[in-house]
PDB file of N, CA and C in Angstrom:
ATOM      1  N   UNK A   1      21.256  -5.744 -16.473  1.00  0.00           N
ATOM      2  CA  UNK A   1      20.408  -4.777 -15.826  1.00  0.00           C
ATOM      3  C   UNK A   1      21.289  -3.638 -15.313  1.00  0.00           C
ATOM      4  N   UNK A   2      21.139  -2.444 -15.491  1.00  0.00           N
ATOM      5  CA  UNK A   2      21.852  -1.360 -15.123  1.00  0.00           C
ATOM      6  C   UNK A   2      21.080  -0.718 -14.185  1.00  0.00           C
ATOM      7  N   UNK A   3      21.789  -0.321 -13.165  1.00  0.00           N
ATOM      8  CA  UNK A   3      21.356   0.742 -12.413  1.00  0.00           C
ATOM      9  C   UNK A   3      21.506   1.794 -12.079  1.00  0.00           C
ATOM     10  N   UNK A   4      19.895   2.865 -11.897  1.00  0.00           N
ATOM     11  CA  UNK A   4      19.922   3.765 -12.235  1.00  0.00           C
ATOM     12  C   UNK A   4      19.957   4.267 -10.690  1.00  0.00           C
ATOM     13  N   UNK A   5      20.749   5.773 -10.042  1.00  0.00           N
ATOM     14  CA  UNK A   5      21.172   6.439  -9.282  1.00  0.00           C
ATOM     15  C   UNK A   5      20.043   7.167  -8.622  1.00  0.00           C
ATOM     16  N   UNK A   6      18.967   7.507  -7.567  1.00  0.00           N
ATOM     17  CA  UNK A   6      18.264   8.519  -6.973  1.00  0.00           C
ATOM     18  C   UNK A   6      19.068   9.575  -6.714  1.00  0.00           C
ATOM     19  N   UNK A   7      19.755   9.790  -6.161  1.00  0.00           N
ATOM     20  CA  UNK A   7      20.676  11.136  -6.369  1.00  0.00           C
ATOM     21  C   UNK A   7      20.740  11.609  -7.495  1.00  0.00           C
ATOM     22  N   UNK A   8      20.562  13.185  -7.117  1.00  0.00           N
ATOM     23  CA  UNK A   8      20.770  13.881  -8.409  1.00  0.00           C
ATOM     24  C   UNK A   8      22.432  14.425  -8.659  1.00  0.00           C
ATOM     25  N   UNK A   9      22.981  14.670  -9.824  1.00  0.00           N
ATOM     26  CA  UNK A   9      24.353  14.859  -9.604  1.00  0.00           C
ATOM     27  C   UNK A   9      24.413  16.307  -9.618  1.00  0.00           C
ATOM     28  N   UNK A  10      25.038  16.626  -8.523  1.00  0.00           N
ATOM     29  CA  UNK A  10      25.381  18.203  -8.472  1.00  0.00           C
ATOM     30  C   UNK A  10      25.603  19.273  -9.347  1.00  0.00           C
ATOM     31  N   UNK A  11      26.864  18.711 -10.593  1.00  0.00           N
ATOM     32  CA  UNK A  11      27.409  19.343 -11.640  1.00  0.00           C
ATOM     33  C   UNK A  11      26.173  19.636 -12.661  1.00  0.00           C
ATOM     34  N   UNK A  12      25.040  18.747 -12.582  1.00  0.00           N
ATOM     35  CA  UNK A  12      24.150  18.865 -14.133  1.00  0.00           C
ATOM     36  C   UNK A  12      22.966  19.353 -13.606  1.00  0.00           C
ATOM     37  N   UNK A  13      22.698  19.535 -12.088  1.00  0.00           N
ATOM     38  CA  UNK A  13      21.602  19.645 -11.542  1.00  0.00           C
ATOM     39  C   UNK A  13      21.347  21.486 -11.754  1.00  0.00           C
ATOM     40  N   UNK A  14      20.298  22.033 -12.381  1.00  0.00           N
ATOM     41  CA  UNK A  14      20.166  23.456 -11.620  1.00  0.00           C
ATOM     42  C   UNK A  14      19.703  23.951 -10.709  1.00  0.00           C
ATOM     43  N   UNK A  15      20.177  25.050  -9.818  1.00  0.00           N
ATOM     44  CA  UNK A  15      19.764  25.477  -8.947  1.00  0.00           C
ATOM     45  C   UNK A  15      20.595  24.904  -7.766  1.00  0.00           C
ATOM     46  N   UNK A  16      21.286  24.181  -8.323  1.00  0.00           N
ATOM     47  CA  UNK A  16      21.889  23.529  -6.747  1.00  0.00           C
ATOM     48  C   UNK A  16      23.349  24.155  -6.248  1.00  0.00           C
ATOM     49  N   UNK A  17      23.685  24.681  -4.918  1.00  0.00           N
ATOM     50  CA  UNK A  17      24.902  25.605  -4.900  1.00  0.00           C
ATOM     51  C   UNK A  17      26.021  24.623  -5.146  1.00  0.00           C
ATOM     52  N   UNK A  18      27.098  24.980  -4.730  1.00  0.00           N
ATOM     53  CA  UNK A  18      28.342  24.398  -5.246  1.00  0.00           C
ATOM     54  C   UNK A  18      28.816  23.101  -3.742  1.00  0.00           C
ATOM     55  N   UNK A  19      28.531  23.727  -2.876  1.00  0.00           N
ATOM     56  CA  UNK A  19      28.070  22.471  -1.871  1.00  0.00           C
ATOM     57  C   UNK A  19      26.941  21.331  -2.059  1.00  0.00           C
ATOM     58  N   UNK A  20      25.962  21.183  -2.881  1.00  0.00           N
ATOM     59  CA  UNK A  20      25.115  20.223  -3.427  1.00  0.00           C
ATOM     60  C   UNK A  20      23.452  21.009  -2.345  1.00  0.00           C
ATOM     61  N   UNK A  21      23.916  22.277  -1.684  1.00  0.00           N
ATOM     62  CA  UNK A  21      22.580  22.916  -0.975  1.00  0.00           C
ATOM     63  C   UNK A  21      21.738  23.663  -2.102  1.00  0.00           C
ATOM     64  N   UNK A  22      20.689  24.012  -1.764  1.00  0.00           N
ATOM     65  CA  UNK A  22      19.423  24.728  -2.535  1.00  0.00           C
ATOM     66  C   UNK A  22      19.306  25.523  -1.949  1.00  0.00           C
ATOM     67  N   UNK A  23      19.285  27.070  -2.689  1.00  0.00           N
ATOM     68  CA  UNK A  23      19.354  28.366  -2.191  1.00  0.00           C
ATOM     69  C   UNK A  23      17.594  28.536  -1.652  1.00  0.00           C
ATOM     70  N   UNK A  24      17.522  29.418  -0.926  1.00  0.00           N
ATOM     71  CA  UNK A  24      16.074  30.029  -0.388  1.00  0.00           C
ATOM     72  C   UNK A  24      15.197  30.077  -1.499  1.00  0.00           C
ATOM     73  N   UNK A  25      14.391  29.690  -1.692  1.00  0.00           N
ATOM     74  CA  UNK A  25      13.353  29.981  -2.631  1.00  0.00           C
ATOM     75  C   UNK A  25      13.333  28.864  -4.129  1.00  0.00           C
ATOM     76  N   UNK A  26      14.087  28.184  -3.692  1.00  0.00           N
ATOM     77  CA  UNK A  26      14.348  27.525  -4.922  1.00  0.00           C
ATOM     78  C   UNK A  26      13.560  25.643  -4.486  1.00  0.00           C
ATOM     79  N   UNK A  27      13.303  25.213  -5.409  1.00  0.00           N
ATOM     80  CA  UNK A  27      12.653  24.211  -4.858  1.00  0.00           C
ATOM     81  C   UNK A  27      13.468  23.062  -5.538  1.00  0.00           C
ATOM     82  N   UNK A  28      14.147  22.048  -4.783  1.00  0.00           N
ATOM     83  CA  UNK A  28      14.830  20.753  -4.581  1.00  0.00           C
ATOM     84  C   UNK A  28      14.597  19.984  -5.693  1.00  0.00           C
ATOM     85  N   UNK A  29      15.588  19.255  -6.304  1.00  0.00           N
ATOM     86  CA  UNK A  29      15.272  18.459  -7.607  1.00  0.00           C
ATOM     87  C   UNK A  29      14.451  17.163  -6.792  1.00  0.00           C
ATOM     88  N   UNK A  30      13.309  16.905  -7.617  1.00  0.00           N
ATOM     89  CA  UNK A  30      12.387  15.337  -7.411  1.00  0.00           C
ATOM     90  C   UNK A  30      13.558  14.279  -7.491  1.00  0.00           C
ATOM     91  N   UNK A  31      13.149  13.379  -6.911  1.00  0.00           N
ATOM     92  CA  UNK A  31      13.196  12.052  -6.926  1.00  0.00           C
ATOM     93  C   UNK A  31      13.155  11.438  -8.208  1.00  0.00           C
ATOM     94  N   UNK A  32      14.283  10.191  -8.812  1.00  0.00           N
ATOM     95  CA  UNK A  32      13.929   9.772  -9.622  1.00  0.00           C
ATOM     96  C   UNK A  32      13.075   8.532  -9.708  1.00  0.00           C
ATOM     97  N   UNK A  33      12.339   7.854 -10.726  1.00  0.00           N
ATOM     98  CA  UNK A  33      11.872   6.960 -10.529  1.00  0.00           C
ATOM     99  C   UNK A  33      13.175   5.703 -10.246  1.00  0.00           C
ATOM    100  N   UNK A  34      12.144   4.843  -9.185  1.00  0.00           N
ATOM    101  CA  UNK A  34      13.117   3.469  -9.385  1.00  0.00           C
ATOM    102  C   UNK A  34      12.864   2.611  -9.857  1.00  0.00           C
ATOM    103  N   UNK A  35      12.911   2.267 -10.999  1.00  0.00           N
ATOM    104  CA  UNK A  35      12.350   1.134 -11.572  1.00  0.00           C
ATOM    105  C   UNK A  35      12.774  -0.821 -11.161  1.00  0.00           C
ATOM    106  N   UNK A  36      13.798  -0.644  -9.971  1.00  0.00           N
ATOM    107  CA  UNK A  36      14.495  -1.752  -9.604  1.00  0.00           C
ATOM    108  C   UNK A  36      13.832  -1.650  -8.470  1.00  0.00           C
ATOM    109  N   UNK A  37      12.741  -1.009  -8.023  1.00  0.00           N
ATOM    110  CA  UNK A  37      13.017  -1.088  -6.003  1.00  0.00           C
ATOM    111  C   UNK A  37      12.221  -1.805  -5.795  1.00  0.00           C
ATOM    112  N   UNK A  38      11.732  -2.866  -6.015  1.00  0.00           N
ATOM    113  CA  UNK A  38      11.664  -4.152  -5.809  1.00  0.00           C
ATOM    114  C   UNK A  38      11.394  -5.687  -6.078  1.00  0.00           C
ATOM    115  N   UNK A  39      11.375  -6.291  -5.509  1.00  0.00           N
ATOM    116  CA  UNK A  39      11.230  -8.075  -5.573  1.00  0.00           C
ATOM    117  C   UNK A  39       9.782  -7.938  -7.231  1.00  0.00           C
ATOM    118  N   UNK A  40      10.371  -9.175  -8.071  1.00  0.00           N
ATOM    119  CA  UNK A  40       9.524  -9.044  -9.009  1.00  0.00           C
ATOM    120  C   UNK A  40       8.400 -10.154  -8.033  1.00  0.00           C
ATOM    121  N   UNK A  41       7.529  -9.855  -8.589  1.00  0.00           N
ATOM    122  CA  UNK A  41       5.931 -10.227  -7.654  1.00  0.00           C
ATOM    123  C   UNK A  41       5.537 -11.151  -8.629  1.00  0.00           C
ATOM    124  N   UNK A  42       5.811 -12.963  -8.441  1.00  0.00           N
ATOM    125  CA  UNK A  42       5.319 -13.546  -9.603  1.00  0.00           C
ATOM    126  C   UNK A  42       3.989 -14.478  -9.141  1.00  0.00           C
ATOM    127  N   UNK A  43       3.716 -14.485  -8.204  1.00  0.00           N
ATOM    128  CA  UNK A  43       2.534 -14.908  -7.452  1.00  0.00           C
ATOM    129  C   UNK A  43       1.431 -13.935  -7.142  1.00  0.00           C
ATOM    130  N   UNK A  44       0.723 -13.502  -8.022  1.00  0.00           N
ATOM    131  CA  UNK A  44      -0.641 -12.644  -7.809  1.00  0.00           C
ATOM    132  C   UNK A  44      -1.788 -13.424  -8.248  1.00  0.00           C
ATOM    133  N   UNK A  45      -2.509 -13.669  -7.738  1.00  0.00           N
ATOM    134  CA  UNK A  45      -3.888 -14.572  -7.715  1.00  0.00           C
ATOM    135  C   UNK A  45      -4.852 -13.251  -8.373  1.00  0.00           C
ATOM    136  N   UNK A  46      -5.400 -13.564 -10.149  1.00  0.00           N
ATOM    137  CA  UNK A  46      -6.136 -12.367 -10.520  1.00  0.00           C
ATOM    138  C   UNK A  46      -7.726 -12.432  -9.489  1.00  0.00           C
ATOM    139  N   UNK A  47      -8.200 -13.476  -8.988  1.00  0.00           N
ATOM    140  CA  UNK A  47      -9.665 -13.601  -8.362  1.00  0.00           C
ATOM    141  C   UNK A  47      -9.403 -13.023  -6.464  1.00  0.00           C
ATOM    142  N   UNK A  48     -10.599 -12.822  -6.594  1.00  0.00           N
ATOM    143  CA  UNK A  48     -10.726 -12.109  -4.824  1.00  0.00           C
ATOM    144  C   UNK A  48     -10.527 -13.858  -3.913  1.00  0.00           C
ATOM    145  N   UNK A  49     -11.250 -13.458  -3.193  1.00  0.00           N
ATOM    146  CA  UNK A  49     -11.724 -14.490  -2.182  1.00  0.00           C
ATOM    147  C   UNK A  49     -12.177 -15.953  -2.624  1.00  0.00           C
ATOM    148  N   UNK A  50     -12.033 -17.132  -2.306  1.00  0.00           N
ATOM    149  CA  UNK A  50     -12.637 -18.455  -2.852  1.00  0.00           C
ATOM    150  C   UNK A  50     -13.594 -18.434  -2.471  1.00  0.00           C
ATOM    151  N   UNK A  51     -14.650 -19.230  -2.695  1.00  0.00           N
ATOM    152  CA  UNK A  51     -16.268 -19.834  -1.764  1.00  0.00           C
ATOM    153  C   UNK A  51     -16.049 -20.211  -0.835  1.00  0.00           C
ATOM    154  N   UNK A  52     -15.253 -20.864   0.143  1.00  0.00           N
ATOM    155  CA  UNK A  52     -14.996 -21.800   0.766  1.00  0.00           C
ATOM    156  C   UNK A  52     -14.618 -21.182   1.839  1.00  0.00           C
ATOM    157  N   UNK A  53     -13.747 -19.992   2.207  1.00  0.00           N
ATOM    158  CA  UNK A  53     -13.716 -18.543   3.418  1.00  0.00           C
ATOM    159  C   UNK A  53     -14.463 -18.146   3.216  1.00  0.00           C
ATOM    160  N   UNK A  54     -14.712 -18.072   2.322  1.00  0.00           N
ATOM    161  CA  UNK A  54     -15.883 -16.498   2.136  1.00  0.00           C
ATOM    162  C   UNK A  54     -17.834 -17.328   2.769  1.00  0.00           C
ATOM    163  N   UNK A  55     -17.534 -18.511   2.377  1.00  0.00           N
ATOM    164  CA  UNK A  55     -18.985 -19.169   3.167  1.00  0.00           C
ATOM    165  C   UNK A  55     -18.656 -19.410   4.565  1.00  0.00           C
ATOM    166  N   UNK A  56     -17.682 -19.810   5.219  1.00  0.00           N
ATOM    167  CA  UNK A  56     -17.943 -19.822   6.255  1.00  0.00           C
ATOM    168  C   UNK A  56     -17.417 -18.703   7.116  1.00  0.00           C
ATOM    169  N   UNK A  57     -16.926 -17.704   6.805  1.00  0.00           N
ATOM    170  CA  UNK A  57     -17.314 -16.121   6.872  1.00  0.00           C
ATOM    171  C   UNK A  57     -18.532 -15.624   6.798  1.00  0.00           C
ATOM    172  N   UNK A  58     -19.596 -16.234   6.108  1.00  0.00           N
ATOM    173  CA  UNK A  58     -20.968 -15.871   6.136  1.00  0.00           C
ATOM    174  C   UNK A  58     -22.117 -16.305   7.044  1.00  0.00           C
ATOM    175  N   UNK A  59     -21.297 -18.086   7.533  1.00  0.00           N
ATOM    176  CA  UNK A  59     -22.268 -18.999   8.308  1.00  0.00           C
ATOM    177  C   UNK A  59     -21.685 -18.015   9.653  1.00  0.00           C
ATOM    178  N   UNK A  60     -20.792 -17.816  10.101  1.00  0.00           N
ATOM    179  CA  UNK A  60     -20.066 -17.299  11.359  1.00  0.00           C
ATOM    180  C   UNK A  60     -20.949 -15.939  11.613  1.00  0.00           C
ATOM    181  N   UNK A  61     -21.224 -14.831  10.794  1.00  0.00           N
ATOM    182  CA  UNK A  61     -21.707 -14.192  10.803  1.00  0.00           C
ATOM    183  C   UNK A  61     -23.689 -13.883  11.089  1.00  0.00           C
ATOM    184  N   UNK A  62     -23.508 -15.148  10.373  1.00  0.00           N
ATOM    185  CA  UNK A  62     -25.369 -15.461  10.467  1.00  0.00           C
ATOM    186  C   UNK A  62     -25.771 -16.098  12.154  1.00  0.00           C
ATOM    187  N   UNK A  63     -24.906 -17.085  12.785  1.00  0.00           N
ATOM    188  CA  UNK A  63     -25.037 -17.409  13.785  1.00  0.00           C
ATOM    189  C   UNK A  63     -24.475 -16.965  14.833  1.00  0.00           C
ATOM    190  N   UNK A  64     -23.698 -15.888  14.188  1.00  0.00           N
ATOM    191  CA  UNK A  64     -23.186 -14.636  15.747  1.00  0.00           C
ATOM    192  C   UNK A  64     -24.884 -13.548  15.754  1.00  0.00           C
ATOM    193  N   UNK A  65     -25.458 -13.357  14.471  1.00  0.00           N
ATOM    194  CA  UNK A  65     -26.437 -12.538  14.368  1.00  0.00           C
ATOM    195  C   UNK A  65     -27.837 -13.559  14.650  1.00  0.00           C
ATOM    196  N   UNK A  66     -27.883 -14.788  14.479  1.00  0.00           N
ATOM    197  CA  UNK A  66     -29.105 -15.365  15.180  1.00  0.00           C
ATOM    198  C   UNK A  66     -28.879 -15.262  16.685  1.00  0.00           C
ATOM    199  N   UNK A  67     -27.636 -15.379  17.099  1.00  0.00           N
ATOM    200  CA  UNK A  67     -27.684 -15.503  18.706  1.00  0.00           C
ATOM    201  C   UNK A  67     -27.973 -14.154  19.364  1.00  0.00           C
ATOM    202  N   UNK A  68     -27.601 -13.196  18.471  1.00  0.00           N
ATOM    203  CA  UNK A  68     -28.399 -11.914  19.521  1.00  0.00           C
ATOM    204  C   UNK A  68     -29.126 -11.841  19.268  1.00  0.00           C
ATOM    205  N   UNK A  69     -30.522 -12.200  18.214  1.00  0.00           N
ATOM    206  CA  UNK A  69     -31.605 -12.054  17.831  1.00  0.00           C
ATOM    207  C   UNK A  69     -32.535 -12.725  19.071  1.00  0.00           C
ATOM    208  N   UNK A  70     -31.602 -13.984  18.861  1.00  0.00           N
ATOM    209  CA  UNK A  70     -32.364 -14.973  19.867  1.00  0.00           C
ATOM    210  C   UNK A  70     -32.283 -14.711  21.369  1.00  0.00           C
ATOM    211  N   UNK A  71     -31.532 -13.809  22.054  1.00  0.00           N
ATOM    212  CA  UNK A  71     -31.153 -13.534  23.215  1.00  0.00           C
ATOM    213  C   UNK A  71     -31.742 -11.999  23.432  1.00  0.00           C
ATOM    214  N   UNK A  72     -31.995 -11.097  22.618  1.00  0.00           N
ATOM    215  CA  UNK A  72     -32.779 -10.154  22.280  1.00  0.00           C
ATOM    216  C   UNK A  72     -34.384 -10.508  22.590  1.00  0.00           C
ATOM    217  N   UNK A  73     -35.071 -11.510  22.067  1.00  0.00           N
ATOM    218  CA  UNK A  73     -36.162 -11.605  22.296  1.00  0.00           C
ATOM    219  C   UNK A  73     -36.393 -12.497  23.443  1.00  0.00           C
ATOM    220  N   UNK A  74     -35.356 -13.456  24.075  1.00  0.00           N
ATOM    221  CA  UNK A  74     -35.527 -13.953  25.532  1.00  0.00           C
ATOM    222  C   UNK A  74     -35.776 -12.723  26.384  1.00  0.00           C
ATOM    223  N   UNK A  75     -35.002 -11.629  26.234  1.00  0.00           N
ATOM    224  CA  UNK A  75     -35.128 -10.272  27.015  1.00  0.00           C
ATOM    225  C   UNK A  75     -36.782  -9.838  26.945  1.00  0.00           C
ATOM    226  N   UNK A  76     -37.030  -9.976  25.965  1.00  0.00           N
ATOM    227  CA  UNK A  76     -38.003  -9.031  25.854  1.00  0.00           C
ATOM    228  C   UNK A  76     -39.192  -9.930  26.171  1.00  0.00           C
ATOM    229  N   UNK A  77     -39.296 -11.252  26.177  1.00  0.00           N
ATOM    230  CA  UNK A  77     -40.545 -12.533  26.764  1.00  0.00           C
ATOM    231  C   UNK A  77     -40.116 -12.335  28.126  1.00  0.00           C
TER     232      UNK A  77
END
């Protein structure tokens, strides 16, 4: 694997003064890509969420929303 440099090199770069500065008006060499910058990612799960959070994410939700329903209409009897 070889690696490749983000710095641009002064000598091949144009526009760049002889100190490695960029004169007024001139706009800065980009960034190169990094194709190394980081950790290879070998654990990606292609599916979302299982049934199994995701239902009782739903029961939690239904009985936080029956209890103000139900405490809503104690108010109002």
């Amino acid at each position: 694997m070889t690696h490749i440099s983000p710095d641009p090199e002064p000598e091949r770069t144009p526009g760049l003064e002889p100190g490695g500065g960029v004169p007024p008006g001139e706009t800065p060499p980009a960034e190169s890509s990094l194709p190394e910058a980081g950790p290879r990612e070998t654990h990606n799960p292609p599916k979302g969420w299982s049934r199994a959070p995701l239902a009782v994410i739903i029961v939690v939700v239904v009985l936080v929303a029956a209890f103000f329903l139900a405490y809503a209409l104690v108010l109002i009897l």
